[in-house]
Protein backbone atom coordinates (compact mmCIF):
# COMPACT_ATOMS: atom_id res chain seq x y z
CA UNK A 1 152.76 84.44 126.76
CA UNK A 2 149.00 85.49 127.20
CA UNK A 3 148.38 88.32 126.66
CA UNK A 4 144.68 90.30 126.99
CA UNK A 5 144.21 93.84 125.62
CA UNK A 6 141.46 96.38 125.10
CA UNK A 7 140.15 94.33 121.80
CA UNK A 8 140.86 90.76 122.46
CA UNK A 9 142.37 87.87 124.14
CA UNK A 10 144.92 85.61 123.11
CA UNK A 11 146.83 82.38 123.98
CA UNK A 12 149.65 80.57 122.62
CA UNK A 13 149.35 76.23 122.97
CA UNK A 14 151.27 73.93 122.01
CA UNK A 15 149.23 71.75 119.21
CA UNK A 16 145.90 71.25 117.84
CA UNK A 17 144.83 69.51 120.31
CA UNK A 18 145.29 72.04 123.49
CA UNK A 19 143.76 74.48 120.84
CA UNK A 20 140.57 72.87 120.83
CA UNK A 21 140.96 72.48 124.50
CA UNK A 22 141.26 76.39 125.24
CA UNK A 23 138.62 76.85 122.82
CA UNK A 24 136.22 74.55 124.95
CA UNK A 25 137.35 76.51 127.81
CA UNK A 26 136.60 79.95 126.36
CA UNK A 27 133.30 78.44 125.72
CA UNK A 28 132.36 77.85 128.66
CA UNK A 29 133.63 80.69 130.12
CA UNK A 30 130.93 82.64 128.18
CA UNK A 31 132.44 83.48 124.98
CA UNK A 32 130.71 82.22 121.98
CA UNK A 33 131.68 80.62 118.68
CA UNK A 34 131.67 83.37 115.98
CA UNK A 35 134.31 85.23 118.76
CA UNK A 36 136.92 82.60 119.03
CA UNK A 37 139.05 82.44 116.38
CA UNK A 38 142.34 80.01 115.98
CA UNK A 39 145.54 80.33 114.04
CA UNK A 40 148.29 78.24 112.70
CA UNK A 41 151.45 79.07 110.53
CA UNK A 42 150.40 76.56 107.72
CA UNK A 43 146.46 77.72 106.01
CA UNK A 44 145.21 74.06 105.95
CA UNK A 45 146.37 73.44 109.70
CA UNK A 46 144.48 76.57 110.74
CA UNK A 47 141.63 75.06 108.72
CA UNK A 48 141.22 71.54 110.39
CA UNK A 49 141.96 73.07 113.87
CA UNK A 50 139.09 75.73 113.30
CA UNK A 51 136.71 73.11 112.44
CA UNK A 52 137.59 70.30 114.81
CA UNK A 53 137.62 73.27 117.48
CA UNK A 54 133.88 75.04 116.75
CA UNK A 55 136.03 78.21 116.23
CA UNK A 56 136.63 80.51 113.45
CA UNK A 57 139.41 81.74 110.87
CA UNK A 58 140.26 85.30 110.81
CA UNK A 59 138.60 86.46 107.76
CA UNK A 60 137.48 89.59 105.63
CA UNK A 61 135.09 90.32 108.53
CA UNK A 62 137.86 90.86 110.79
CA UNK A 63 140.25 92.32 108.75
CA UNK A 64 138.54 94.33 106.24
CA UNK A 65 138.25 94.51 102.37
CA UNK A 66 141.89 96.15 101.51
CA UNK A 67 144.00 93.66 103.98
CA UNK A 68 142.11 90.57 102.89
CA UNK A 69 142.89 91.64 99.68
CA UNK A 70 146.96 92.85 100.58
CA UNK A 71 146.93 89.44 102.31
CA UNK A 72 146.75 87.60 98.60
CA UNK A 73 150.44 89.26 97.40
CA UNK A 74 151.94 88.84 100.95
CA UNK A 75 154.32 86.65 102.23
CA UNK A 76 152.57 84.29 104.82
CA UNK A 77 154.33 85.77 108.09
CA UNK A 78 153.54 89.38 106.53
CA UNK A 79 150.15 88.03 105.84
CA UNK A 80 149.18 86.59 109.97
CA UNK A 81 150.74 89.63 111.55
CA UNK A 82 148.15 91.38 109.00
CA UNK A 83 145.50 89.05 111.02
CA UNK A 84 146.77 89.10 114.23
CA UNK A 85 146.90 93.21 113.97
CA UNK A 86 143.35 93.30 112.73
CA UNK A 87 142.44 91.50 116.07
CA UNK A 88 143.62 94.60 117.95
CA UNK A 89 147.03 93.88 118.97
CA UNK A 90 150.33 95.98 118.49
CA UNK A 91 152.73 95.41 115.60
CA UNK A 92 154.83 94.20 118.45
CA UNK A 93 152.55 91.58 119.97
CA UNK A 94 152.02 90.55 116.53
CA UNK A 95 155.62 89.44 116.16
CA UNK A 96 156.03 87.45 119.21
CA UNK A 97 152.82 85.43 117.90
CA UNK A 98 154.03 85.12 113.96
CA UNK A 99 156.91 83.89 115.51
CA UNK A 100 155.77 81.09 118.11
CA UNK A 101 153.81 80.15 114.71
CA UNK A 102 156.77 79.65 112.87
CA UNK A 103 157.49 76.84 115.42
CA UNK A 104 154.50 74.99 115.13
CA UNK A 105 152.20 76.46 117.65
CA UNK A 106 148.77 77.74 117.29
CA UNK A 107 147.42 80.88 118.64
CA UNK A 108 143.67 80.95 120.31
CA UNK A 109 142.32 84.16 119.98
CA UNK A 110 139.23 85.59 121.89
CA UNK A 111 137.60 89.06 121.40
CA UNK A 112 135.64 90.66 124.06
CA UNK A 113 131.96 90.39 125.27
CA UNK A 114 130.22 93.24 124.41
């Protein structure tokens, strides 16, 4: 499932290694760096992916101060539909993507051009 919304867009692959490929390809499609971000179930995953990919985690920017900080007594599903949410999707789209996570793939995200 792709999906693209008002806020951002978002694909689900496979493995770290069609990650970095639809990271390229958001790249050259115009989108830069500091708006692609990548996510995995497991932190350190998300982590080497990010940085293998030029791409970014989902971080206090995106979220903001009081879910970064919710995020540290959440479980980790709780804690990436927290992310995924602050990206601009519905609690609903949020749970299809936790839950491809949960069997190993990785989610590209892309917010708009302004």
């Amino acid at each position: 499932m792709n999906s693209t919304n008002a806020q951002a867009y978002a694909k689900v692959v496979e493995n770290g290694v069609q990650a970095v490929e639809a990271v390229k390809e958001l790249q050259i499609t115009g989108y830069l760096a500091d708006h692609i971000f990548v996510l995995a179930h497991e932190k350190d995953r998300t982590d080497r992916i990010a940085d293998t990919a030029d791409a970014k985690e989902i971080g206090i920017k995106e979220e903001g101060m009081f879910d970064s900080l919710a995020n540290l007594f959440r479980s980790r599903g709780d804690e990436l539909r927290a992310k995924i949410v602050s990206m601009g999707f519905t609690e609903a789209e949020a749970d299809f993507y936790e839950s491809e996570l949960d069997k190993g793939k990785v989610l590209v995200i892309a917010k708009k051009k302004e």
